[in-house]
Protein backbone atom coordinates (compact mmCIF):
# COMPACT_ATOMS: atom_id res chain seq x y z
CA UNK A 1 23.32 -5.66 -142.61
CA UNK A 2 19.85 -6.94 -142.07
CA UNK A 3 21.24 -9.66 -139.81
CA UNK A 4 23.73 -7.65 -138.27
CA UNK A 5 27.40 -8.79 -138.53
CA UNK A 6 30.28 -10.01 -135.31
CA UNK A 7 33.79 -10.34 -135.35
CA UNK A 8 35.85 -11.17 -132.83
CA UNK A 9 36.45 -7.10 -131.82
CA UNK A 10 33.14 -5.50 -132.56
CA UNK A 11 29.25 -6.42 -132.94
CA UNK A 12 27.15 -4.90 -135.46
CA UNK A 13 23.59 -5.02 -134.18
CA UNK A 14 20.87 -6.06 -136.94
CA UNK A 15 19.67 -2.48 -139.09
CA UNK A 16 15.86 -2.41 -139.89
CA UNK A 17 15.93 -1.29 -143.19
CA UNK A 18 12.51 0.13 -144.79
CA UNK A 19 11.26 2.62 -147.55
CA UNK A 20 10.88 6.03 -145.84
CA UNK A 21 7.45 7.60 -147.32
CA UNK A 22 6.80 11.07 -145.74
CA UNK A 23 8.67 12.21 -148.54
CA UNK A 24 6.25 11.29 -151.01
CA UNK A 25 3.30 12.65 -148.72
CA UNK A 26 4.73 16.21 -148.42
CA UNK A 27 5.20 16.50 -152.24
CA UNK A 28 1.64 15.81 -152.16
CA UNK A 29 0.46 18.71 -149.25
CA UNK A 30 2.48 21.02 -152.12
CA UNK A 31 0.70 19.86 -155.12
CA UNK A 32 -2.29 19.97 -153.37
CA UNK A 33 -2.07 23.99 -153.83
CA UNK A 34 -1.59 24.00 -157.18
CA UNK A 35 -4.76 21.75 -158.15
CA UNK A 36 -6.48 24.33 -159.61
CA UNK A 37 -3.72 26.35 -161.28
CA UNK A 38 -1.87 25.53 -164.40
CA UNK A 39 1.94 27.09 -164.67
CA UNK A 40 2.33 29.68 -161.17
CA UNK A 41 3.69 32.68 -161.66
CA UNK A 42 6.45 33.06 -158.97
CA UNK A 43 4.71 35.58 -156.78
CA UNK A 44 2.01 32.53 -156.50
CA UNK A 45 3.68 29.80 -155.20
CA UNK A 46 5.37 32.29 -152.83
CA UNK A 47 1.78 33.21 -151.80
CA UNK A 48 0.60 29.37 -151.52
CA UNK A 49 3.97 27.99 -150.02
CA UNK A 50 5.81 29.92 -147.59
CA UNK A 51 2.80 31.49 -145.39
CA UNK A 52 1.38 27.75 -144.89
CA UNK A 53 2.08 26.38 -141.82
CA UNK A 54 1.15 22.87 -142.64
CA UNK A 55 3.60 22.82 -145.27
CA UNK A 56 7.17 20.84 -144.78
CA UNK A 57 9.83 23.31 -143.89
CA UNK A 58 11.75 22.56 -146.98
CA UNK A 59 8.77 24.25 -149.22
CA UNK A 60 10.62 28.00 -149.37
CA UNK A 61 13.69 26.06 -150.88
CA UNK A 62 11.23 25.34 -153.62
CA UNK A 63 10.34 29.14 -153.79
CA UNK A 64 13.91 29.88 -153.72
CA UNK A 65 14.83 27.92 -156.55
CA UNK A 66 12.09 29.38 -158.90
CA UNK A 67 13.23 32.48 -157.37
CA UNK A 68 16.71 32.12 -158.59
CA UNK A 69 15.57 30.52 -161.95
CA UNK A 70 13.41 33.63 -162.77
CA UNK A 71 16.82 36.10 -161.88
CA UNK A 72 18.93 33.95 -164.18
CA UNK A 73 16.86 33.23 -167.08
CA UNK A 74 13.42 35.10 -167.02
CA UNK A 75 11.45 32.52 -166.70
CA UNK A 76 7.95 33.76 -165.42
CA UNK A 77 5.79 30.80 -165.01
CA UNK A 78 7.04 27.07 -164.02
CA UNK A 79 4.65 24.22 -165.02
CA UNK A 80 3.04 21.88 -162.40
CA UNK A 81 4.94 19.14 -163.38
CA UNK A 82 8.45 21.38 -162.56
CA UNK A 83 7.35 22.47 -159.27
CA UNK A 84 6.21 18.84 -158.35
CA UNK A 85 10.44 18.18 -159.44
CA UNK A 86 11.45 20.62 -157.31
CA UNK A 87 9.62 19.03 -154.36
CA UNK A 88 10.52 15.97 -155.12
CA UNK A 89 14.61 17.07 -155.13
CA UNK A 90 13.77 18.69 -151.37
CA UNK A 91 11.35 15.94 -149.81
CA UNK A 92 13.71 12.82 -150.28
């Protein structure tokens, strides 16, 4: 597809195809909050994600996850290294 294709009823234009990386720069503005916190309790990243304006959009599906996650199972804290998979699931 990088050289596009032809036949004899349609044209198919070259596609520029490239490695989108915003993806991997927003999962940094959200890890960027947590640099001085080991394992968030919920009520935290709520605090340091959704009232951050900065942040992607995507960032309260994060909250909601670890919302849902504490409803289902208890779970209390999630470590940096879970929140920065969470991201990573919403950014790309």
């Amino acid at each position: 597809m990088v050289k596009g294709q032809s036949s004899k009823s349609q044209t198919v234009p070259p596609i520029n195809i490239g490695w989108e990386t915003r993806g991997e720069f927003e999962i940094e503005l959200v890890m960027e909050r947590f640099k001085d916190v080991e394992n968030p309790t919920l009520d935290l990243m709520r605090d340091r994600l959704i009232a951050d304006a900065n942040l992607p959009i995507w960032v309260k599906d994060v909250v909601q996850s670890a919302a849902r996650q504490r409803s289902v199972t208890g779970r209390t804290r999630w470590s940096n290294d879970q929140i920065r998979d969470q991201a990573s699931a919403r950014a790309l």
